[in-house]
Protein backbone atom coordinates (compact mmCIF):
# COMPACT_ATOMS: atom_id res chain seq x y z
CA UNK A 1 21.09 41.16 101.15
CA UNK A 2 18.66 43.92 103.10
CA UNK A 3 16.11 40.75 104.64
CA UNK A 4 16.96 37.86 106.92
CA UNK A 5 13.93 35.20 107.88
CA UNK A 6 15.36 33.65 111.41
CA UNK A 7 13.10 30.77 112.00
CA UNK A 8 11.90 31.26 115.44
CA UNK A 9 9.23 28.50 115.15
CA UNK A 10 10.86 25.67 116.70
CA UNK A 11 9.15 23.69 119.91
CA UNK A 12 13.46 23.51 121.37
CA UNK A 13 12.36 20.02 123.34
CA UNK A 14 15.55 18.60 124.24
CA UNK A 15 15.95 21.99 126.45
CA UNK A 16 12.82 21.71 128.19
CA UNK A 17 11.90 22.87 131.12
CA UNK A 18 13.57 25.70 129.70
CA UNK A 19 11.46 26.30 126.29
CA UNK A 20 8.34 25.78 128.90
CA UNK A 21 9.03 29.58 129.87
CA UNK A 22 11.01 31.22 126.58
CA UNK A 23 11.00 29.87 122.96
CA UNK A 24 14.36 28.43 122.07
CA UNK A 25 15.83 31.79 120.36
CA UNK A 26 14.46 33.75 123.45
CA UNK A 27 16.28 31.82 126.09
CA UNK A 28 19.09 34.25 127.28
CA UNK A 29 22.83 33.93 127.09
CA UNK A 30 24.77 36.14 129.12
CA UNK A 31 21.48 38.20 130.04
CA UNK A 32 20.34 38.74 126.44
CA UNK A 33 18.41 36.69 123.78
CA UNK A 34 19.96 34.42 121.55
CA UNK A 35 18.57 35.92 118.48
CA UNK A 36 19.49 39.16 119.26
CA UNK A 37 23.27 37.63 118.42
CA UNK A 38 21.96 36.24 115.35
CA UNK A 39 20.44 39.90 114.68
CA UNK A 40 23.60 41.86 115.46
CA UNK A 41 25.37 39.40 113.03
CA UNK A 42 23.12 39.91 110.24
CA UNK A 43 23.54 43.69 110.93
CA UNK A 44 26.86 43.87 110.29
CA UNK A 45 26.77 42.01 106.89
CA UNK A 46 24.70 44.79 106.36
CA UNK A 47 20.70 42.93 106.99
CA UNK A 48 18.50 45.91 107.81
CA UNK A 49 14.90 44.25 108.25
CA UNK A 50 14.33 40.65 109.41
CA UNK A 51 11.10 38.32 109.64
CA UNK A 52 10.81 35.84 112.41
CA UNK A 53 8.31 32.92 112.35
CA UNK A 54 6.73 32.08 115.60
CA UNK A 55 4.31 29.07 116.93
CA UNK A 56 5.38 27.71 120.50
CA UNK A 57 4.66 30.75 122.80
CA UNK A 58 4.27 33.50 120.45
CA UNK A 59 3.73 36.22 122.75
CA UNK A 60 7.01 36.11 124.45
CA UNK A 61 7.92 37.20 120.81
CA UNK A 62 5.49 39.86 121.00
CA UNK A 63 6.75 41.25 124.07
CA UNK A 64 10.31 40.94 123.36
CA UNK A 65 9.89 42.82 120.24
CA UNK A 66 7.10 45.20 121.62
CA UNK A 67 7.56 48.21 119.45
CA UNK A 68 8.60 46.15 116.47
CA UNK A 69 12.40 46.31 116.24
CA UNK A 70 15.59 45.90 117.00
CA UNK A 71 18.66 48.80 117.10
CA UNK A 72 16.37 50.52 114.82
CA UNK A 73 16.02 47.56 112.25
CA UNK A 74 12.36 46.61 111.44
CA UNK A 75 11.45 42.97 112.92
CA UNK A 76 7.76 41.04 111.85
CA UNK A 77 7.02 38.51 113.06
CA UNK A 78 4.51 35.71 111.58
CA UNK A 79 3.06 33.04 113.45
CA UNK A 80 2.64 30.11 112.00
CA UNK A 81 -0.59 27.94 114.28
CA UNK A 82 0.89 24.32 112.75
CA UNK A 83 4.31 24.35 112.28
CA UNK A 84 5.38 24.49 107.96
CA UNK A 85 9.08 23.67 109.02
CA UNK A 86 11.57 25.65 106.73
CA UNK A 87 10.34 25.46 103.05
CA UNK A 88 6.77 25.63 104.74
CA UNK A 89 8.03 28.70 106.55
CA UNK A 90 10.09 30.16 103.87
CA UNK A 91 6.39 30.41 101.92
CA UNK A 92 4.37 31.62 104.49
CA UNK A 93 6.33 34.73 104.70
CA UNK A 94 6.92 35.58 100.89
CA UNK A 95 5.36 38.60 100.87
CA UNK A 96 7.51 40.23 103.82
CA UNK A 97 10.50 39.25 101.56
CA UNK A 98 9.89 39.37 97.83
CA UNK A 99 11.24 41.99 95.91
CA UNK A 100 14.29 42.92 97.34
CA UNK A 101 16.46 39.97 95.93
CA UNK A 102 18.28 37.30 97.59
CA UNK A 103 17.91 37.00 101.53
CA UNK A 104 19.38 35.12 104.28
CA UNK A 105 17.68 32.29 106.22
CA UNK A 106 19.25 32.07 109.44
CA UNK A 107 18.43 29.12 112.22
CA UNK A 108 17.20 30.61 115.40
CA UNK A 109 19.20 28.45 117.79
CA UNK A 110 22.44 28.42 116.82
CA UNK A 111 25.17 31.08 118.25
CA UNK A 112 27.93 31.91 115.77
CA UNK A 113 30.45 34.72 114.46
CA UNK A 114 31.63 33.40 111.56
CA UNK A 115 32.36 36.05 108.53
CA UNK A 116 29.24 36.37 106.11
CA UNK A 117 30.74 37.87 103.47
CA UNK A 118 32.33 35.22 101.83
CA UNK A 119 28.71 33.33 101.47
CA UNK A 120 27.44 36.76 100.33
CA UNK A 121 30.47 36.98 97.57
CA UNK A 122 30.24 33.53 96.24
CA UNK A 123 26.01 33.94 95.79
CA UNK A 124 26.21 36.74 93.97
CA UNK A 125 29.52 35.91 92.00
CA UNK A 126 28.07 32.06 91.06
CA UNK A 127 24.55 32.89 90.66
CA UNK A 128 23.51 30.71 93.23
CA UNK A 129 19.94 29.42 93.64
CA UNK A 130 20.91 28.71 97.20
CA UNK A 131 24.46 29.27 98.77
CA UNK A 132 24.85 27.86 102.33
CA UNK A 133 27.46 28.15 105.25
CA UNK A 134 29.28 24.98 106.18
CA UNK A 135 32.17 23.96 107.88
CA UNK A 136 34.29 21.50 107.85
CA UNK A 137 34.48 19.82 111.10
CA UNK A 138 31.60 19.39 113.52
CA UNK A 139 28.89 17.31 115.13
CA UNK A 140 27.28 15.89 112.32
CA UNK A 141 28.76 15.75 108.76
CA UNK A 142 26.14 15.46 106.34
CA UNK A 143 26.45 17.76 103.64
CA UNK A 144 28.54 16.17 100.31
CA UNK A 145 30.27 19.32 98.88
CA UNK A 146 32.47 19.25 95.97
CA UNK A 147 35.28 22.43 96.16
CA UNK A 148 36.25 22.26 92.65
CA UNK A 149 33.26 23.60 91.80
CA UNK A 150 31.57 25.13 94.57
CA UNK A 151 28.30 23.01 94.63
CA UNK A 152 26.34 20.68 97.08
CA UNK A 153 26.33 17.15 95.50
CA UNK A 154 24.46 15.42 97.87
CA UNK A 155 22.45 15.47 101.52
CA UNK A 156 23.11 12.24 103.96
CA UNK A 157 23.64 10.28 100.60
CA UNK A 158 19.84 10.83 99.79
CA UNK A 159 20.75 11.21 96.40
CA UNK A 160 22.32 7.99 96.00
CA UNK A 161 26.26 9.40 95.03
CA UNK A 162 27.35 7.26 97.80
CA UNK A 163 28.59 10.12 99.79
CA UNK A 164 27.05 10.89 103.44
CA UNK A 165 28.46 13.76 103.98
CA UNK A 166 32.08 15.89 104.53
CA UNK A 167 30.51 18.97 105.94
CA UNK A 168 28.47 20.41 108.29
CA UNK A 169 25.74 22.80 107.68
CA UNK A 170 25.99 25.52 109.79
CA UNK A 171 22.01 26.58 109.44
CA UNK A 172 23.13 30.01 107.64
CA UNK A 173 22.17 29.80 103.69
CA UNK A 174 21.07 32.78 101.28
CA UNK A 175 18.43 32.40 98.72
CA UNK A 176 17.67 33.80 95.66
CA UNK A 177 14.07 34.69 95.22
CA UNK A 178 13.31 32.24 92.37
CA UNK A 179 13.52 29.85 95.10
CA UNK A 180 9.70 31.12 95.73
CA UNK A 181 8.49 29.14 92.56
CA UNK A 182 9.62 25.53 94.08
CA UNK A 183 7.43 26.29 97.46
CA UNK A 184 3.46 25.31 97.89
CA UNK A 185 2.09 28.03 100.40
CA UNK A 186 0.43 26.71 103.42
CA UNK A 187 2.74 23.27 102.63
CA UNK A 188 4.19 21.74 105.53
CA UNK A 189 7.85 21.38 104.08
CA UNK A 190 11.39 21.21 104.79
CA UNK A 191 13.61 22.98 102.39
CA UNK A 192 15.94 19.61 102.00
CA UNK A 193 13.87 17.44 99.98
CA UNK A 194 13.51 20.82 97.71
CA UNK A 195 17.68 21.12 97.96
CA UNK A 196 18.29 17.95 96.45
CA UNK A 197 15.29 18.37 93.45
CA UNK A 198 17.74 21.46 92.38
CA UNK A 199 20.99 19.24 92.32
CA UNK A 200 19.17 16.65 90.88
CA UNK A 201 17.89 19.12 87.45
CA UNK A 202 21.53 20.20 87.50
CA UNK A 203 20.61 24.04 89.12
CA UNK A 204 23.20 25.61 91.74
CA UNK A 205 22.91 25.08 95.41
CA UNK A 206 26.24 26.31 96.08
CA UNK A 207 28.32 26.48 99.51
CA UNK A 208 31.06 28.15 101.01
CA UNK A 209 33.43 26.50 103.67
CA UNK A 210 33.56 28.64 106.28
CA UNK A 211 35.86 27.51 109.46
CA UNK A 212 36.78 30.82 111.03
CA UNK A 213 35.02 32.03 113.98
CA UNK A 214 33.22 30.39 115.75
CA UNK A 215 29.52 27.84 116.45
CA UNK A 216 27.93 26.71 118.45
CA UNK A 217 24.16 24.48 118.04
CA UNK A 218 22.59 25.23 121.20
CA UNK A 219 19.70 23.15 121.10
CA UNK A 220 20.72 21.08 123.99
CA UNK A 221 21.38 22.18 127.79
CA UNK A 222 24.98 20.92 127.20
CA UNK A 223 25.58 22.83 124.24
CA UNK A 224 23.97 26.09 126.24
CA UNK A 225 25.94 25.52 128.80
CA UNK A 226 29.48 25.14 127.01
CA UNK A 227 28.45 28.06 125.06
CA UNK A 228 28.46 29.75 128.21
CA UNK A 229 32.01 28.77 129.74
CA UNK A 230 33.23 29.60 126.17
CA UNK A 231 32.41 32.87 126.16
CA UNK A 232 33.35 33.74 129.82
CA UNK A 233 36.34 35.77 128.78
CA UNK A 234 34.64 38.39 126.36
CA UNK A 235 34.82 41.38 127.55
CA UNK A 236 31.44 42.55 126.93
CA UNK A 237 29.36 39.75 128.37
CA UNK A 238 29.92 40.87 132.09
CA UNK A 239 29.10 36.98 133.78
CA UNK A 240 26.67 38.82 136.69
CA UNK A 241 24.56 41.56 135.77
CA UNK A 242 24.74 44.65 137.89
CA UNK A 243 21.15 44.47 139.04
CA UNK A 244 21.52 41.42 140.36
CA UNK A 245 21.58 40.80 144.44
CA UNK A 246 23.73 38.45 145.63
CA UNK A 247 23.78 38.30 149.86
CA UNK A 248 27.80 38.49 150.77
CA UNK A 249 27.28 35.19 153.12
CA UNK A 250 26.54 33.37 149.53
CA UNK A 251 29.63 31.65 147.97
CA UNK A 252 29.97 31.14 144.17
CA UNK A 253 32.45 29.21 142.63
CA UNK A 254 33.28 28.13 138.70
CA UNK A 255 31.07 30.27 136.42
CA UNK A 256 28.02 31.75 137.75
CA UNK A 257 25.94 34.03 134.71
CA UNK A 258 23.45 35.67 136.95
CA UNK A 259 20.84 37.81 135.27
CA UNK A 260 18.88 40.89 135.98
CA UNK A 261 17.63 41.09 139.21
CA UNK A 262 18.15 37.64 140.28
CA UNK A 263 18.69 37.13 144.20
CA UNK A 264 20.87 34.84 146.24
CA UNK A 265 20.21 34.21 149.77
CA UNK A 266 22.51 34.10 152.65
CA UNK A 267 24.24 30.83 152.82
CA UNK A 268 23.45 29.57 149.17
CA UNK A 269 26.32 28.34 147.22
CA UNK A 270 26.14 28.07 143.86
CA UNK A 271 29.14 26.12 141.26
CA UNK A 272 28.92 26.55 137.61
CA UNK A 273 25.41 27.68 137.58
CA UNK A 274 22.96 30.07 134.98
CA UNK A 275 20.45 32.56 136.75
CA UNK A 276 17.57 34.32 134.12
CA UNK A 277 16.47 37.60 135.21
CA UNK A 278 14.68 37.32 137.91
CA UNK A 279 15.50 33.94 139.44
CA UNK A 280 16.07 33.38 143.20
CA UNK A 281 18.02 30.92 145.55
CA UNK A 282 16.82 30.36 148.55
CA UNK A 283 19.51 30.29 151.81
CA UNK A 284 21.23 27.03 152.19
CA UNK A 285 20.08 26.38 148.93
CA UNK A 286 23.32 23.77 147.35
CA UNK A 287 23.74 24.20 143.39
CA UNK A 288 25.53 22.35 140.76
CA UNK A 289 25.56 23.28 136.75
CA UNK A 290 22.24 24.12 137.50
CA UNK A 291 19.87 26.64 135.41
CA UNK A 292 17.21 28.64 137.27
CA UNK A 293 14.73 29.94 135.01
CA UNK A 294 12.79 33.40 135.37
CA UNK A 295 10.84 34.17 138.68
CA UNK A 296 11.50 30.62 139.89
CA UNK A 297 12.71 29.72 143.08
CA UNK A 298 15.19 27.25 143.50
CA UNK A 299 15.95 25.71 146.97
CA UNK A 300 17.99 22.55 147.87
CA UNK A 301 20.37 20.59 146.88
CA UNK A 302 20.87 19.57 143.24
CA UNK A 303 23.32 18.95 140.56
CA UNK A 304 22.62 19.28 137.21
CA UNK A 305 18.77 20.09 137.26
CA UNK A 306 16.90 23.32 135.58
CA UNK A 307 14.34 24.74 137.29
């Protein structure tokens, strides 16, 4: 499992204004990109290359990924001008994964550290066409799983079983390559409809409960922002990056994750806010669960608003 494709293509617009500035896997959490976590997970199941799709603001991509890489792991990226979804996207990159066997296909906006070697294990020991990650408990229960045997019997009860789901899919599957014969290049496709044509001919799309760690769907500002208080106590997300200047007549209270070279005036006061690199607060300015994106000013007094 050398190749990962993180889909990096979505438009992320129930976090606008954010996504205005960053694509969804770009916006930072605790003063680093969100699919660099996905990226350091992958790495340590032992993913050495991955492929990212891009379409809504491609050349933040570009320059976040300037010389190609990341920790010495190769990164492409292919941009996709209409969107192909996931089958769609799956397709358009076959040739930057083909021929090194089964790969993972990992959804850009999600924030997780559950263990990938159990969905590795099962793949390879079931001869899996597809093996995804699920859980059992979570926002939205669609997946019908049946333990006995380790396959996916249904999706939302599309298939008519009468089940609607017991699982949530975590956005983490592998596939094997023969998976490449049920795509149309250049088809705008999701991979679900494809899913359920396997179960239906009797093939294996497999899954593997997986309930330790933990995830987190940030594709909301609520969800970003939870993700944030949750991870307030690990050790190696420092909340306020050292480059950051923040005037000693400012007060901050709650949690305040202030990025590179962000500034806060005299008199601002900030409660349970999120700085990018580079934001500013202007003195007097009054803030509540607020984010302030990159190189934006904020001034005022607001609760709850990005900027």
């Amino acid at each position: 499992m050398n190749k990962a494709f993180v889909l990096g293509a979505g438009l992320g617009e129930r976090l606008r204004p954010l996504t205005e500035q960053l694509p969804k896997p770009l916006v930072p959490v605790y003063h680093r990109p969100l699919i660099t976590y996905a990226f350091d997970h992958l790495r340590a199941a032992g993913v050495g290359e991955f492929v990212v799709n891009t379409h809504h603001l491609p050349q933040c991509y570009d320059q976040a990924f300037s010389q190609g890489e990341y920790a010495g792991c190769p990164v492409h990226l292919r941009h996709e001008p209409v969107r192909l979804e996931t089958a769609g996207g799956i397709a358009n990159v076959r040739d930057l994964l083909d021929g090194s066997g089964s790969f993972f296909v990992y959804n850009g906006d999600i924030l997780t550290d559950l263990p990938l070697q159990p969905i590795i294990d099962s793949h390879e020991a079931q001869g899996n066409i597809v093996t995804l990650a699920l859980r059992s408990q979570g926002p939205a229960l669609h997946i019908g799983f049946d333990a006995k045997s380790g396959l996916v019997t249904d999706i939302r009860n599309m298939l008519g079983t009468g089940n609607e789901g017991t699982h949530l899919f975590t956005g983490i599957y592998l596939v094997h390559p023969v998976f490449f014969d049920r795509l149309i290049p250049g088809k705008k496709e999701s991979v679900i409809p494809i899913f359920l044509k396997l179960i239906e001919e009797g093939l294996r799309v497999g899954a593997v409960v997986v309930d330790e760690g933990r995830w987190w769907d940030l594709g909301s500002r609520e969800a970003y922002l939870a993700a944030h208080r949750d991870l307030v106590h690990e050790p190696h997300l420092p909340a306020i990056d050292a480059t950051a200047k923040i005037d000693s007549r400012a007060a901050l209270t709650g949690l305040n994750v202030i990025g590179a070279n962000a500034e806060v005036a005299a008199g601002a006061t900030l409660e349970d806010c999120i700085l990018w690199p580079g934001a500013k607060v202007e003195s007097g300015a009054n803030l509540r669960r607020c984010i302030v994106r990159a190189n934006v000013v904020a001034s005022g007094l607001h609760d709850d608003v990005d900027f």
